[in-house]
Each structure stands twice: as structure tokens, then as C-alpha cells.
PDB file of N, CA and C in Angstrom:
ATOM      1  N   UNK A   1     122.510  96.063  83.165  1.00  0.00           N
ATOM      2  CA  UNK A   1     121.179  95.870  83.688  1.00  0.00           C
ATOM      3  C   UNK A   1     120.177  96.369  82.665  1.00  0.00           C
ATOM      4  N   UNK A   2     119.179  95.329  82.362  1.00  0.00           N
ATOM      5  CA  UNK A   2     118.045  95.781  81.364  1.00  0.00           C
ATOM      6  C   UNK A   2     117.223  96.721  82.128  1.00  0.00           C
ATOM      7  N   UNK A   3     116.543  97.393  81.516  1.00  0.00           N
ATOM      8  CA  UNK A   3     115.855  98.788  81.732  1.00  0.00           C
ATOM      9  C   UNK A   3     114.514  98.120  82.681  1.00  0.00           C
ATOM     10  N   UNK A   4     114.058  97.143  82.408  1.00  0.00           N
ATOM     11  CA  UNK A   4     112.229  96.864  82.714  1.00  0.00           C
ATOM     12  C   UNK A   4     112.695  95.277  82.799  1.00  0.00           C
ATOM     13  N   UNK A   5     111.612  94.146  83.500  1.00  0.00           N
ATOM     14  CA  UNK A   5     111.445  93.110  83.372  1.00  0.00           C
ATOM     15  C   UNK A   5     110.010  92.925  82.923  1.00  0.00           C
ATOM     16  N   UNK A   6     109.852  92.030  82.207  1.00  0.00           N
ATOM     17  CA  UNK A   6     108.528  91.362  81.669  1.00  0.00           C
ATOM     18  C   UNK A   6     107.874  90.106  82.649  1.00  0.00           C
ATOM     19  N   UNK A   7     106.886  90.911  83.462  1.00  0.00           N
ATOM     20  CA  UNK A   7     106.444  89.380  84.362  1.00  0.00           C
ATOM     21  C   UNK A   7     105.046  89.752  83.866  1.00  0.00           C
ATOM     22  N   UNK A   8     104.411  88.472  83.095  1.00  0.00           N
ATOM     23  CA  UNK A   8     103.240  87.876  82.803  1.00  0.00           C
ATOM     24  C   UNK A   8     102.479  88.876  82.157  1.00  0.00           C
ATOM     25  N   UNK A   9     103.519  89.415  80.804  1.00  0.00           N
ATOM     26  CA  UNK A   9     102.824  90.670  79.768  1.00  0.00           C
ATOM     27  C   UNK A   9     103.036  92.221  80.890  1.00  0.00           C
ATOM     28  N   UNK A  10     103.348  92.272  82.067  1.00  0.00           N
ATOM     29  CA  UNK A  10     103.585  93.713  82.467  1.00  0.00           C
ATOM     30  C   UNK A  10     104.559  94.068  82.610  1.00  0.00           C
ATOM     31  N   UNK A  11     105.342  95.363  82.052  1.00  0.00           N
ATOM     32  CA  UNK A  11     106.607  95.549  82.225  1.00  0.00           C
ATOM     33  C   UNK A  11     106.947  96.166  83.764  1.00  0.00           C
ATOM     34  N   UNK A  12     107.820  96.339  84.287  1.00  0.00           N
ATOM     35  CA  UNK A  12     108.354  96.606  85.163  1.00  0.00           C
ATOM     36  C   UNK A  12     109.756  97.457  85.388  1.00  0.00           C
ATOM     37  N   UNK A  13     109.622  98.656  85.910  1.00  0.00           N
ATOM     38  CA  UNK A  13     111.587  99.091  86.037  1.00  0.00           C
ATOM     39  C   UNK A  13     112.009  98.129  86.809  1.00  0.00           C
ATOM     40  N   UNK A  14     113.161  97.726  86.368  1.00  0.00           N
ATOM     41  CA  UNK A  14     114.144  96.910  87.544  1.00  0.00           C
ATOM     42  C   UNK A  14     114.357  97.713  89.002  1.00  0.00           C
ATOM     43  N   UNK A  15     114.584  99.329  88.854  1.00  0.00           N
ATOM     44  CA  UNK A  15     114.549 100.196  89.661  1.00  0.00           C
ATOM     45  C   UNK A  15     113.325  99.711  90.942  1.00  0.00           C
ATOM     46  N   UNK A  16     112.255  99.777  90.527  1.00  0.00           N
ATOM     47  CA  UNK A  16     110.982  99.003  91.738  1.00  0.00           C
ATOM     48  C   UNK A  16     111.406  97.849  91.973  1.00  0.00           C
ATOM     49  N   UNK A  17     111.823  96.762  91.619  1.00  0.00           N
ATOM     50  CA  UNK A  17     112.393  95.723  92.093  1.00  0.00           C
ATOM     51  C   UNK A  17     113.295  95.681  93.290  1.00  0.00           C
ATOM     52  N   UNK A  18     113.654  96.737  92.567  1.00  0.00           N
ATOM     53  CA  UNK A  18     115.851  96.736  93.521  1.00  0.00           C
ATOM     54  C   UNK A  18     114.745  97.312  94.933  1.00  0.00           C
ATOM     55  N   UNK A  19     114.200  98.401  94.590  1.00  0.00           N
ATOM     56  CA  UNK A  19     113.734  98.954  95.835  1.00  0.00           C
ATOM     57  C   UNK A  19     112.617  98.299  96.397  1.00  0.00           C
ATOM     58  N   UNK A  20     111.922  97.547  96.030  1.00  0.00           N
ATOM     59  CA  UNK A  20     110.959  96.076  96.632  1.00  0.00           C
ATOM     60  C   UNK A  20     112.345  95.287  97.670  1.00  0.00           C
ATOM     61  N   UNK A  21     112.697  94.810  96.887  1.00  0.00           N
ATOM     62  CA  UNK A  21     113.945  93.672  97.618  1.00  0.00           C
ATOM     63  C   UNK A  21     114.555  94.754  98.931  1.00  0.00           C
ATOM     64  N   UNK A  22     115.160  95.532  98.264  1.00  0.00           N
ATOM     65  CA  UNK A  22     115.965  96.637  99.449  1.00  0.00           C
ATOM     66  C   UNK A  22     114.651  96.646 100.814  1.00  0.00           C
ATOM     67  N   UNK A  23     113.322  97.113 100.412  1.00  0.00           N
ATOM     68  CA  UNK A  23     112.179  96.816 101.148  1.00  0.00           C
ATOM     69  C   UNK A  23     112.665  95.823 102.329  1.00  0.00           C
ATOM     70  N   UNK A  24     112.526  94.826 101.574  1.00  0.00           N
ATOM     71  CA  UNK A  24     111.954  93.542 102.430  1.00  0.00           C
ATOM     72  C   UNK A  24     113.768  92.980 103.294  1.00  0.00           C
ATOM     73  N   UNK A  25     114.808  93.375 102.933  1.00  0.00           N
ATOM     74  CA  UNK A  25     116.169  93.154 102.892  1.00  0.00           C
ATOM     75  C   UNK A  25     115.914  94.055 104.757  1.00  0.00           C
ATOM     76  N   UNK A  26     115.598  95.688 104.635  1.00  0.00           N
ATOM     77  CA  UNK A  26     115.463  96.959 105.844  1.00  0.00           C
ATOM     78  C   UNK A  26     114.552  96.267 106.614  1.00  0.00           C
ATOM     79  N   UNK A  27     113.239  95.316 106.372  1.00  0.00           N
ATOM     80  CA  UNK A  27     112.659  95.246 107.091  1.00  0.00           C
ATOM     81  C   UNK A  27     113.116  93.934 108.156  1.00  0.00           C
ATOM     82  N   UNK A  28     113.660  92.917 107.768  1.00  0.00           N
ATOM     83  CA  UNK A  28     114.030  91.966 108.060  1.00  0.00           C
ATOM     84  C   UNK A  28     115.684  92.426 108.819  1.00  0.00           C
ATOM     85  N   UNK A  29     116.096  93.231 109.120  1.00  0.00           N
ATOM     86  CA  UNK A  29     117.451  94.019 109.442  1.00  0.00           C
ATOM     87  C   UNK A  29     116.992  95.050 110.478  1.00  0.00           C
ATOM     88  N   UNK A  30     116.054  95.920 110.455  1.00  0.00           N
ATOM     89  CA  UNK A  30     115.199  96.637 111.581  1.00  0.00           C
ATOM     90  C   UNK A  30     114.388  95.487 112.425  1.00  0.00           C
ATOM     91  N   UNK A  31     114.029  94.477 112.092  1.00  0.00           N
ATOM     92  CA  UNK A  31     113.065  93.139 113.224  1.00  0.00           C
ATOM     93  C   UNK A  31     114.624  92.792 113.971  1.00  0.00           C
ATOM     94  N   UNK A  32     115.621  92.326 113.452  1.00  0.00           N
ATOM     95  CA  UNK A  32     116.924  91.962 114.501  1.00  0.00           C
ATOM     96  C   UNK A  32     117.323  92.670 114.710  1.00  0.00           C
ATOM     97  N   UNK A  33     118.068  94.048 114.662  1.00  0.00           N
ATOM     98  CA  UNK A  33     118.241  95.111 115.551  1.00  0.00           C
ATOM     99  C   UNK A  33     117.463  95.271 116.339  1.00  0.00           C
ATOM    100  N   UNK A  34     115.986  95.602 116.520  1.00  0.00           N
ATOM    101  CA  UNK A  34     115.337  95.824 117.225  1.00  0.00           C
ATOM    102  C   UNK A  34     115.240  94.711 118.728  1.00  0.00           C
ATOM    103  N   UNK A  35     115.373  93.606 117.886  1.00  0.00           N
ATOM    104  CA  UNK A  35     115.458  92.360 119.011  1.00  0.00           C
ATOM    105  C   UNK A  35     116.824  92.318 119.585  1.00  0.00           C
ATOM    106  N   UNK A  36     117.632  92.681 119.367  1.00  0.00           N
ATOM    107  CA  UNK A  36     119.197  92.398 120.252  1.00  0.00           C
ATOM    108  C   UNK A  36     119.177  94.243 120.907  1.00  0.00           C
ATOM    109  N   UNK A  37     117.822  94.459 120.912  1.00  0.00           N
ATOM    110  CA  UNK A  37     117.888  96.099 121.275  1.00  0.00           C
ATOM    111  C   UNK A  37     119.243  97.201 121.072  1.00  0.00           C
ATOM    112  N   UNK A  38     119.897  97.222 119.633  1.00  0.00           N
ATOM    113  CA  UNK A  38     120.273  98.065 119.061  1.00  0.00           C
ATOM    114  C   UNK A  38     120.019  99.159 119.220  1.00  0.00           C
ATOM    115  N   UNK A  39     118.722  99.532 118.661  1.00  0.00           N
ATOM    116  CA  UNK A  39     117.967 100.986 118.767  1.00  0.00           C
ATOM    117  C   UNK A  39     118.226 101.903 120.030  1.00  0.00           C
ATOM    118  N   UNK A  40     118.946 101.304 121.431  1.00  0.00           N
ATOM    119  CA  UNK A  40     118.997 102.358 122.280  1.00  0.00           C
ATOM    120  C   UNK A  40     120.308 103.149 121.973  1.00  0.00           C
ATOM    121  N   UNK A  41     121.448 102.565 121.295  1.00  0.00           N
ATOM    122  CA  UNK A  41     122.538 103.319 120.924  1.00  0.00           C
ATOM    123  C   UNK A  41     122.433 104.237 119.802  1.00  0.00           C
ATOM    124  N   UNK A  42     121.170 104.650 118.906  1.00  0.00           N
ATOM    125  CA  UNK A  42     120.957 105.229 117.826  1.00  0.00           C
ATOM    126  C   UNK A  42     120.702 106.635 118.557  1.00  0.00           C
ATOM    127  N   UNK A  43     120.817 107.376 118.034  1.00  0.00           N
ATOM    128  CA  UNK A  43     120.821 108.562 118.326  1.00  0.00           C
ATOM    129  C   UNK A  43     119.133 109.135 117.659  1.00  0.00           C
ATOM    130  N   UNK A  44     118.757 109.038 116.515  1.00  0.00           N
ATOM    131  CA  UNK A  44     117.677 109.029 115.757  1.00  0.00           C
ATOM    132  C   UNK A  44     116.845 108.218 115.022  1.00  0.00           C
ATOM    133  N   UNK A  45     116.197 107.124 115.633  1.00  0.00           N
ATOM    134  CA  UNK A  45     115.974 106.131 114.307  1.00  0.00           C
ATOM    135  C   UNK A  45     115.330 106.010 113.172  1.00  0.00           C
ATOM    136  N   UNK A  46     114.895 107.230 112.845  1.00  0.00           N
ATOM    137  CA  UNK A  46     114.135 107.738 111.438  1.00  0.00           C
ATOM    138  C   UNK A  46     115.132 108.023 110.460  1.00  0.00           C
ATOM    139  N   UNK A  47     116.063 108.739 110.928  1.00  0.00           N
ATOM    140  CA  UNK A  47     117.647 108.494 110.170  1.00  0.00           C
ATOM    141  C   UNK A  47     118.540 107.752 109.505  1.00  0.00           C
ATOM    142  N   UNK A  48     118.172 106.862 110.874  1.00  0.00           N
ATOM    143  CA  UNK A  48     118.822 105.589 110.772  1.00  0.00           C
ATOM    144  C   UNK A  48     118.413 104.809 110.017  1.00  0.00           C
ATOM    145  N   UNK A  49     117.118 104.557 110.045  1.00  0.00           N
ATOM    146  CA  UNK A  49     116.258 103.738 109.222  1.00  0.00           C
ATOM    147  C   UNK A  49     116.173 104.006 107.635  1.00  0.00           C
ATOM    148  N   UNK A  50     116.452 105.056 107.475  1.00  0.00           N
ATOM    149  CA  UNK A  50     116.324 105.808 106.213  1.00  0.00           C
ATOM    150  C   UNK A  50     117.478 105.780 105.537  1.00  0.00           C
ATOM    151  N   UNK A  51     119.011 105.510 105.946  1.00  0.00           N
ATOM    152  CA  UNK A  51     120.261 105.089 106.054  1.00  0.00           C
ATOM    153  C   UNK A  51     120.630 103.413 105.554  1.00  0.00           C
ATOM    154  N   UNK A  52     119.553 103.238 106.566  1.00  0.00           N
ATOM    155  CA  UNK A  52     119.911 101.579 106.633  1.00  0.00           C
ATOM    156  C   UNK A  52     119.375 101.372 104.842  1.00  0.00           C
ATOM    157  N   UNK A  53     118.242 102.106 104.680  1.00  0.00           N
ATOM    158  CA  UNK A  53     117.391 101.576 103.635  1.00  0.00           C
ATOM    159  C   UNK A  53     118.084 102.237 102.112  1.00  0.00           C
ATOM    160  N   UNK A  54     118.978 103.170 102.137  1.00  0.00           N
ATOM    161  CA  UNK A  54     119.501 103.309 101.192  1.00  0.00           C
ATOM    162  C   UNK A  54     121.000 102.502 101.450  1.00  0.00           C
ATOM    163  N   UNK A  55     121.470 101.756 101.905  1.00  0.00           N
ATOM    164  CA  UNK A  55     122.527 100.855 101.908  1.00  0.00           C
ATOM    165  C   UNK A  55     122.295  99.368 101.110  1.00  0.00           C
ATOM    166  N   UNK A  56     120.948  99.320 102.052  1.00  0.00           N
ATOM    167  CA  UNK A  56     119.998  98.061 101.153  1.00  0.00           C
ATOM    168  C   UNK A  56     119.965  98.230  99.991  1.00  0.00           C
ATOM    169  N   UNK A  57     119.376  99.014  99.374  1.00  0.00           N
ATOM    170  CA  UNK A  57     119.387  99.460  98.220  1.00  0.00           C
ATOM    171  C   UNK A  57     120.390  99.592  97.129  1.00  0.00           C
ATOM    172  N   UNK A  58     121.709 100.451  97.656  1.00  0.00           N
ATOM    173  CA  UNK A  58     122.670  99.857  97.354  1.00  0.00           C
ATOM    174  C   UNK A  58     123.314  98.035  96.810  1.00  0.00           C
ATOM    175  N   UNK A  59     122.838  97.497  98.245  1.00  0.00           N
ATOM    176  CA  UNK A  59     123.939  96.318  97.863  1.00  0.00           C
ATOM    177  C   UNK A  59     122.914  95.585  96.991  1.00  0.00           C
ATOM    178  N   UNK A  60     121.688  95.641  97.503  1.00  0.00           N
ATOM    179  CA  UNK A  60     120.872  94.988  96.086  1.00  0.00           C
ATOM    180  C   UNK A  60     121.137  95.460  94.821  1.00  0.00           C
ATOM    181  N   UNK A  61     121.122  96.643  94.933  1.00  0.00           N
ATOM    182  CA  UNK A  61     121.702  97.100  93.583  1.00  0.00           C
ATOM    183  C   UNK A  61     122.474  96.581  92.517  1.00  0.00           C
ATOM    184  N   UNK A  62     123.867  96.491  93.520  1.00  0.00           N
ATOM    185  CA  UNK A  62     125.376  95.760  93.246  1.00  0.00           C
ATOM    186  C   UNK A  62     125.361  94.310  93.070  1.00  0.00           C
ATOM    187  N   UNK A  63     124.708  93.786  93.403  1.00  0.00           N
ATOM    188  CA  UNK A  63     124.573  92.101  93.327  1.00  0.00           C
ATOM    189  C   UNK A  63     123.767  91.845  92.665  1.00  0.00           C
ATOM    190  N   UNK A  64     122.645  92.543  92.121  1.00  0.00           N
ATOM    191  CA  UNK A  64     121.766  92.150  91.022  1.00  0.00           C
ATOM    192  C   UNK A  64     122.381  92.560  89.521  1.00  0.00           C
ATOM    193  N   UNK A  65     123.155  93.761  89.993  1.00  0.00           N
ATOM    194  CA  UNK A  65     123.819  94.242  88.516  1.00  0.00           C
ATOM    195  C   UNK A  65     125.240  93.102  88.246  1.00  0.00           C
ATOM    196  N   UNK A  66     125.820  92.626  89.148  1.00  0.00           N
ATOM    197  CA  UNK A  66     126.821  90.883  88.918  1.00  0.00           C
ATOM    198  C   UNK A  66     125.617  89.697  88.360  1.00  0.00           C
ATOM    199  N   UNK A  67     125.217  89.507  88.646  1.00  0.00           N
ATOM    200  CA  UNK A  67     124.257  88.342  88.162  1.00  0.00           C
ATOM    201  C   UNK A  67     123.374  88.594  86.955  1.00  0.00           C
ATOM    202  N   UNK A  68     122.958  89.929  86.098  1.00  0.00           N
ATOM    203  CA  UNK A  68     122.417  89.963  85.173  1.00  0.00           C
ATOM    204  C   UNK A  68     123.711  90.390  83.911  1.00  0.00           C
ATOM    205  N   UNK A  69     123.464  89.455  82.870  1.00  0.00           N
ATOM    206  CA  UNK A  69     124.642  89.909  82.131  1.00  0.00           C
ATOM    207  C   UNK A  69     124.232  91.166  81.112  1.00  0.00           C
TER     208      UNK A  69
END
């Protein structure tokens, strides 16, 4: 994985990316849990949420680091 991306002369860490995507990955994953009402079996959902969002993070991680050579 390259260090920065270049979009339109500004560099960028890939790091803000992964965690943009992971973003939008937790938020779209907390809207359907929430709708099949998940959340009453959670014990804490600030936890949870905070859990969920470093998993995201993770697999974006892992699948962006396969696809960049």
C-alpha cells in the first residue's frame, strides 16, 4: 500500500480513506441493524458501535491492501 493518494494536486494518507470508507461501510451496517431492531440484544451500543467501526476498518483495510499492488 502506497503511503498518500494524489487526487487533483492534493495528497492524501490512504489511512483517511480506509477510515472514510470504514465511515460510510458502519454507517450503512448501524441503518440495518437498527431496522431488523438488533440493538435490543446489545448490551451497550456505544461499544458496539465503536467495535463495529474498527472491524470496518479492518476489512477495508484488507481488501484495499489485495487490490493495490
Amino acid at each position: 500500500m502506497k503511503g498518500e493518494i494524489n487526487i487533483g494536486g492534493v495528497f492524501l494518507p490512504c489511512l483517511l480513506m480506509i477510515a472514510v470508507g470504514a465511515f460510510i461501510v458502519t454507517a450503512i451496517l448501524k441503518k440495518v441493524l437498527r431496522r431488523v431492531e438488533f440493538y435490543r440484544f446489545v448490551w451497550h451500543s456505544g461499544l458496539f458501535d465503536v467495535a463495529l467501526y474498527a472491524l470496518a476498518m479492518w476489512s477495508v483495510a484488507i481488501i484495499t491492501s489485495s487490490i493495490t499492488p
